[in-house]
N, C-alpha and C. Protein backbone atom coordinates (compact mmCIF):
# COMPACT_ATOMS: atom_id res chain seq x y z
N UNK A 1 -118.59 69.75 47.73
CA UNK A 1 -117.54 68.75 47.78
C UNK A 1 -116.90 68.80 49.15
N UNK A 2 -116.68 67.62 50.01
CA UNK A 2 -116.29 67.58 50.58
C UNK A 2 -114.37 67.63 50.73
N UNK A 3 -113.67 68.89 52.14
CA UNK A 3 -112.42 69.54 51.57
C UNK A 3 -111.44 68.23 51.90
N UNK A 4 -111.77 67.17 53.08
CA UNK A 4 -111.09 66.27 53.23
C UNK A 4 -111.09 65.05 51.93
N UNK A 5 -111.46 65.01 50.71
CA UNK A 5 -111.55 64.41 49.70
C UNK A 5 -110.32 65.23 48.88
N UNK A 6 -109.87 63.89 48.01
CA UNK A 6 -108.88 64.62 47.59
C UNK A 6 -109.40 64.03 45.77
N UNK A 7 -109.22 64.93 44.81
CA UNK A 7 -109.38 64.65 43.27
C UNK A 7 -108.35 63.91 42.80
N UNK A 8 -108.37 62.20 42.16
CA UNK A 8 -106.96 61.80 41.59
C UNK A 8 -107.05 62.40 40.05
N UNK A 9 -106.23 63.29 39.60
CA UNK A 9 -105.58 63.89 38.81
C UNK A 9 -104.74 63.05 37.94
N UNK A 10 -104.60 61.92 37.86
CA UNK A 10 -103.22 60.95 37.31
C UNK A 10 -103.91 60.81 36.02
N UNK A 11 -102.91 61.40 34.83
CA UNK A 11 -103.41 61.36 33.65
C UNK A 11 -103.83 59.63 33.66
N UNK A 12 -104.52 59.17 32.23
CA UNK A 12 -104.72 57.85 31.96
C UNK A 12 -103.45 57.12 31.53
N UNK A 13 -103.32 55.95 32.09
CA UNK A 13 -102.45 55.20 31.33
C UNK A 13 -101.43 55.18 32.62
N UNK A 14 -101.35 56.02 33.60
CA UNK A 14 -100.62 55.92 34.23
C UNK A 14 -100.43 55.57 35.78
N UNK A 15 -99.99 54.69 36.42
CA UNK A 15 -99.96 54.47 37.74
C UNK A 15 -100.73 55.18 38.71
N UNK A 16 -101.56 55.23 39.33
CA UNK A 16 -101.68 56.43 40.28
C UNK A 16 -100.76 56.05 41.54
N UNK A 17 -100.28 57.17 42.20
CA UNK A 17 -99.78 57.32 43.01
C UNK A 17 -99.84 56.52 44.53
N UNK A 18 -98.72 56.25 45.50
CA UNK A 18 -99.07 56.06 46.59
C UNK A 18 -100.01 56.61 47.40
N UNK A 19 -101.39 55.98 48.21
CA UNK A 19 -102.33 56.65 48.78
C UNK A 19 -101.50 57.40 49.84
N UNK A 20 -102.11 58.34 49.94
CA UNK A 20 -101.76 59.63 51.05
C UNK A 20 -102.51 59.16 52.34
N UNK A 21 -102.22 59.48 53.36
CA UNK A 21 -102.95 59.19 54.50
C UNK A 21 -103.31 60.33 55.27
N UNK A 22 -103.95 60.63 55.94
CA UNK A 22 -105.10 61.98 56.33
C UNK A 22 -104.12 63.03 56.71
N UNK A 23 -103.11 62.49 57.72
CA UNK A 23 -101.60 63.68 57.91
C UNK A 23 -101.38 64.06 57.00
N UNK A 24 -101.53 63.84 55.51
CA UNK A 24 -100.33 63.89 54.36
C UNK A 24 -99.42 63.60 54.01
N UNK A 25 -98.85 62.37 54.84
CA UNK A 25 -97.69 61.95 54.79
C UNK A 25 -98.18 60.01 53.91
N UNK A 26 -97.09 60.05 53.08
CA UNK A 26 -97.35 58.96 52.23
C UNK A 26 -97.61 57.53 53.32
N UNK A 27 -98.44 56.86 52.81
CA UNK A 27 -98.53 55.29 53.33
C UNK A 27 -97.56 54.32 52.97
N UNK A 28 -96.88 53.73 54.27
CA UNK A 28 -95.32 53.27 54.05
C UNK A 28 -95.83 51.50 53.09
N UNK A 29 -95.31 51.38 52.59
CA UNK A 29 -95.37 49.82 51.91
C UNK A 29 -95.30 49.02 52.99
N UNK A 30 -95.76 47.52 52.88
CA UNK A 30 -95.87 46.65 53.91
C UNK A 30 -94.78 46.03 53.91
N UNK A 31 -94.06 46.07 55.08
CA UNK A 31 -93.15 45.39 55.37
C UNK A 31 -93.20 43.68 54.70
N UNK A 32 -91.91 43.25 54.52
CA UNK A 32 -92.06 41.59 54.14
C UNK A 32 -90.98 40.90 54.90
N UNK A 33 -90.91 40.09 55.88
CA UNK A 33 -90.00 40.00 56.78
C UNK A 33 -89.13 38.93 56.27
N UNK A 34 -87.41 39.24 56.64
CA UNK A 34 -86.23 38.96 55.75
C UNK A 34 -86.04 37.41 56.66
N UNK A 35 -85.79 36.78 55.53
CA UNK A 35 -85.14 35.41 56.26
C UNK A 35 -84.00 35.27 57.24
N UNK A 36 -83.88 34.36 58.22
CA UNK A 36 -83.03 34.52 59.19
C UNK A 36 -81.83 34.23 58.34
N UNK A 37 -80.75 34.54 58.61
CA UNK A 37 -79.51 34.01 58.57
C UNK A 37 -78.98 33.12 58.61
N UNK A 38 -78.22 32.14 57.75
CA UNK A 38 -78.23 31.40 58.91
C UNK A 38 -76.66 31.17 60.12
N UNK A 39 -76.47 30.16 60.49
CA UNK A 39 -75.46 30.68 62.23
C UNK A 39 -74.33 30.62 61.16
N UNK A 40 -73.16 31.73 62.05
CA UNK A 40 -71.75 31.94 61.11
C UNK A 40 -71.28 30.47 62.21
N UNK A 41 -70.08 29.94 61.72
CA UNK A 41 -69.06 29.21 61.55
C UNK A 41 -68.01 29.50 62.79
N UNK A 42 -68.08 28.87 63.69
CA UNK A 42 -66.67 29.29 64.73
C UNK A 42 -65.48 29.77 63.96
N UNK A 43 -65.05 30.98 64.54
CA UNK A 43 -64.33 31.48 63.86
C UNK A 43 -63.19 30.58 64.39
N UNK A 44 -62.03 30.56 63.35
CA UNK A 44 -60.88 29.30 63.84
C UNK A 44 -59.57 30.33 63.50
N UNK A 45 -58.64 30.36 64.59
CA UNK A 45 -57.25 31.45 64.03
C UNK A 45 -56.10 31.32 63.48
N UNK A 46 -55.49 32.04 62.82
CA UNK A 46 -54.47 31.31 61.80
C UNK A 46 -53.54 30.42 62.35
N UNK A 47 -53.46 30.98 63.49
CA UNK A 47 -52.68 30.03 64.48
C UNK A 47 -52.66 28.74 64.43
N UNK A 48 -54.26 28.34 64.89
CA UNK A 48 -54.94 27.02 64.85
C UNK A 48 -55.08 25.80 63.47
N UNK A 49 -55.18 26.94 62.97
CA UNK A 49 -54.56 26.03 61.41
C UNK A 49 -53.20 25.80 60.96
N UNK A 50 -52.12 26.87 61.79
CA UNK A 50 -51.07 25.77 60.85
C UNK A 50 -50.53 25.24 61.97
N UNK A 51 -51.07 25.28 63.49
CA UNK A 51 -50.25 24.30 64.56
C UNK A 51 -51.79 23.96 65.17
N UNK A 52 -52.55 22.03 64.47
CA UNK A 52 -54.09 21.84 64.48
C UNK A 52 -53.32 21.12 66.24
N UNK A 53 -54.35 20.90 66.90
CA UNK A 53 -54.27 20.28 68.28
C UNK A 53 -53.60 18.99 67.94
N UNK A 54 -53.81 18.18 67.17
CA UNK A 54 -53.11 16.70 66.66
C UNK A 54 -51.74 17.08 66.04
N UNK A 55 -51.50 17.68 65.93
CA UNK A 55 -50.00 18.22 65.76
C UNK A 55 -48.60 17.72 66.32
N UNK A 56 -48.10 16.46 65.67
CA UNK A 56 -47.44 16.60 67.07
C UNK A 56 -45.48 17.37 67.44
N UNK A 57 -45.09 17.38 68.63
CA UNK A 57 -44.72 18.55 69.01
C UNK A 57 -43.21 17.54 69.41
N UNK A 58 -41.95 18.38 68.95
CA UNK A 58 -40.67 17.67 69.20
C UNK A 58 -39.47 18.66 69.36
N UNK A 59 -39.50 18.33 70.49
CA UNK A 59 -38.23 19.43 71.13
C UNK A 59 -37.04 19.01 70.61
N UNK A 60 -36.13 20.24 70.00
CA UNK A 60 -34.87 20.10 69.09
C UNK A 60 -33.52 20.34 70.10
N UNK A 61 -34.02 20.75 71.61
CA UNK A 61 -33.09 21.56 72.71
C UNK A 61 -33.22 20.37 73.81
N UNK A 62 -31.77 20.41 74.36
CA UNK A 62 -31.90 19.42 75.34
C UNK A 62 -32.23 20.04 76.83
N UNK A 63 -32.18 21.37 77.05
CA UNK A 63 -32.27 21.83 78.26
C UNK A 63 -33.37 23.27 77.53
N UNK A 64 -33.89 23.79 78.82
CA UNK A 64 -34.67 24.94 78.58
C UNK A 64 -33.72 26.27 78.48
N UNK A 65 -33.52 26.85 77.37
CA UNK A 65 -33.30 28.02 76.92
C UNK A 65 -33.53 29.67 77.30
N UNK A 66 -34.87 29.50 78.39
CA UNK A 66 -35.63 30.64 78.15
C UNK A 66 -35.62 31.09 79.61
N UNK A 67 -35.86 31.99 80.18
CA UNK A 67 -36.27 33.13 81.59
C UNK A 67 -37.63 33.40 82.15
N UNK A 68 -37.71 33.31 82.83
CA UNK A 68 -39.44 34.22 83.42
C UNK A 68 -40.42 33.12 83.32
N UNK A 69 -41.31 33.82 83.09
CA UNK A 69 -42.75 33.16 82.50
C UNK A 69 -42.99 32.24 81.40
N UNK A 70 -42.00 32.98 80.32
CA UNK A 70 -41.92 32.02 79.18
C UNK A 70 -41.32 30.42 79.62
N UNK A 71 -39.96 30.36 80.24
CA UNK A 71 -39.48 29.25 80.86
C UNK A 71 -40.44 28.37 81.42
N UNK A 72 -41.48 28.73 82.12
CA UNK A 72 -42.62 27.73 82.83
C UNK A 72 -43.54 27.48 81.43
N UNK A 73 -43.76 28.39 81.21
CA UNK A 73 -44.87 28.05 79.68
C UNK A 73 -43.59 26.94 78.98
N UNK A 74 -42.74 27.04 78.89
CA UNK A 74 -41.94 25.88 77.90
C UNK A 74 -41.97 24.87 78.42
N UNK A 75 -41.60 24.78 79.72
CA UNK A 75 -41.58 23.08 80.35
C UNK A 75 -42.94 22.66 80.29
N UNK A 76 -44.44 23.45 79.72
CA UNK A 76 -45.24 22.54 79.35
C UNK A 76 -45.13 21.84 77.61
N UNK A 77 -43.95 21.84 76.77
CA UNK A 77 -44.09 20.79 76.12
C UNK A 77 -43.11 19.29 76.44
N UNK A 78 -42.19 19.39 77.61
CA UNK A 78 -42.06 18.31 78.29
C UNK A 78 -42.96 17.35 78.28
N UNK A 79 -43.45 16.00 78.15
CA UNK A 79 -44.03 15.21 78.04
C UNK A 79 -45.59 15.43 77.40
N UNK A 80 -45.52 16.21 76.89
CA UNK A 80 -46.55 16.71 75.20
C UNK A 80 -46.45 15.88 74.01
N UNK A 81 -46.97 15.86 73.64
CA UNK A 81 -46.60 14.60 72.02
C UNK A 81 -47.51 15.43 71.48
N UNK A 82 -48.68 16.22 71.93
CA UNK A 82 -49.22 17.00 70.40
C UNK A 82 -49.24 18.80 70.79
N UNK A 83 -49.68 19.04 69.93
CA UNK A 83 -49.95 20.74 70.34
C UNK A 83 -51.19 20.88 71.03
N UNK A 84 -52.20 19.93 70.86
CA UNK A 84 -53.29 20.13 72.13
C UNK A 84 -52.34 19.88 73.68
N UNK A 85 -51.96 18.77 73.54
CA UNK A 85 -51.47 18.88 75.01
C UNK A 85 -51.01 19.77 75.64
N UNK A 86 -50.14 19.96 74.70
CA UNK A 86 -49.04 21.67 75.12
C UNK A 86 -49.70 22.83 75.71
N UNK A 87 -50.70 23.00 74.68
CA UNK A 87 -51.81 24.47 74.88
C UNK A 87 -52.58 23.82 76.45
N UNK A 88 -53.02 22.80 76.37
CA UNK A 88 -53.37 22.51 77.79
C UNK A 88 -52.74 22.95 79.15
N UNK A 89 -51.00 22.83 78.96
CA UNK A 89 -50.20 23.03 79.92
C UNK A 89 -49.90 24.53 79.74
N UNK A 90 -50.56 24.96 79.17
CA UNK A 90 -50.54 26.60 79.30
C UNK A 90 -49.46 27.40 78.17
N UNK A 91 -48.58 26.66 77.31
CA UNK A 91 -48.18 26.89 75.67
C UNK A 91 -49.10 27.96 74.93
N UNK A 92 -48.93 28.80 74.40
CA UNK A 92 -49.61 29.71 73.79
C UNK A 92 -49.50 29.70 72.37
N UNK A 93 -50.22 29.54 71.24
CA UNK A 93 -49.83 30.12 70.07
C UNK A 93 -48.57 30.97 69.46
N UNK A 94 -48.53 31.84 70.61
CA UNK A 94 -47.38 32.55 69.95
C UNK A 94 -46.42 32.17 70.40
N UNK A 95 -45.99 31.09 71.75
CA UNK A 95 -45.10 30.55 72.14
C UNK A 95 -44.71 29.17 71.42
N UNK A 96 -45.86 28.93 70.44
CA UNK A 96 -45.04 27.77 69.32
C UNK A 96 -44.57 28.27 68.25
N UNK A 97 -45.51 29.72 67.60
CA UNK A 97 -44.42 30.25 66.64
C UNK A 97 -42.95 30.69 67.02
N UNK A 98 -42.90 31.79 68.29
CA UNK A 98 -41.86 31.86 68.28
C UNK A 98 -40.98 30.77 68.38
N UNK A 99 -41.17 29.75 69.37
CA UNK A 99 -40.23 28.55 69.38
C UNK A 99 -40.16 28.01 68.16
N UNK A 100 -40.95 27.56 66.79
CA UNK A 100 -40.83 26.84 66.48
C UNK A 100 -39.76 27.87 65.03
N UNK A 101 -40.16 29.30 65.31
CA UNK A 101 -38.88 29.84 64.58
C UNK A 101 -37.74 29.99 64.52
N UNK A 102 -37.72 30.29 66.07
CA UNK A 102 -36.60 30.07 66.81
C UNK A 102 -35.64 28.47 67.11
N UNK A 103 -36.19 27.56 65.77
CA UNK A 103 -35.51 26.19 66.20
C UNK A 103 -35.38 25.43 67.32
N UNK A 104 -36.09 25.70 68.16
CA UNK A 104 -36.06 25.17 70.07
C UNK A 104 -37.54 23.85 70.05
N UNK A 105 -38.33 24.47 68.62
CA UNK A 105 -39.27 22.81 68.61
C UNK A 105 -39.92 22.78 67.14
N UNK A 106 -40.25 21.65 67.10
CA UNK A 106 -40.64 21.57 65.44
C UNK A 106 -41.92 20.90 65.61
N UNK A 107 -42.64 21.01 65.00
CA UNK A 107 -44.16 21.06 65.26
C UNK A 107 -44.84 20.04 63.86
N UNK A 108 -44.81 18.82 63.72
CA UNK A 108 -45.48 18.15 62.12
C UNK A 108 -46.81 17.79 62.11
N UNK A 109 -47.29 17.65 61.21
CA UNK A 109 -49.11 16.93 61.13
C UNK A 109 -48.49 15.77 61.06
């Protein structure tokens, strides 16, 4: 008998085993290749949903309120009518929440 032969032993009735391969190490199953994905969804931020670009934007203050950096970011909703415009002139998300918490602008669909 040849020693590289191996005897299958698997009682009857029952499966025989994964073939062995000459290393001894089991023969891997054939891969079955997984469907693509498909593309995720631009992610959109909470921000953007409750102040949408068509939004439009109405100053409650007759003069600017504010100091620094923020002060220039505010005089871009000066001649703004929506929240796209605003964000254009350099308005930030968090510069309409805070303003618009702060009562200085009110923001409607």
């Amino acid at each position: 008998m040849n020693e590289n032969a191996k005897l299958d032993l698997t009682p009857p009735g029952k499966a025989p085993k994964a073939p062995i391969a000459p290393n001894g190490a089991k023969a891997a199953a054939p891969k079955v290749p997984k469907e693509p994905k498909p593309p995720k969804e631009p992610r959109v931020s909470r921000f953007a949903k409750l102040y949408p670009n068509d939004a439009k934007v109405t100053l409650l203050v007759k003069e600017n309120p504010k100091r620094g950096a923020s002060k220039d970011r505010f005089e871009g909703y000066t001649g703004s009518a929506t929240v796209g415009e605003a964000l254009a002139k350099g308005v930030t998300y968090a510069d309409l929440a805070w303003d618009v918490g702060h009562g200085l602008i009110s923001v409607s669909a």
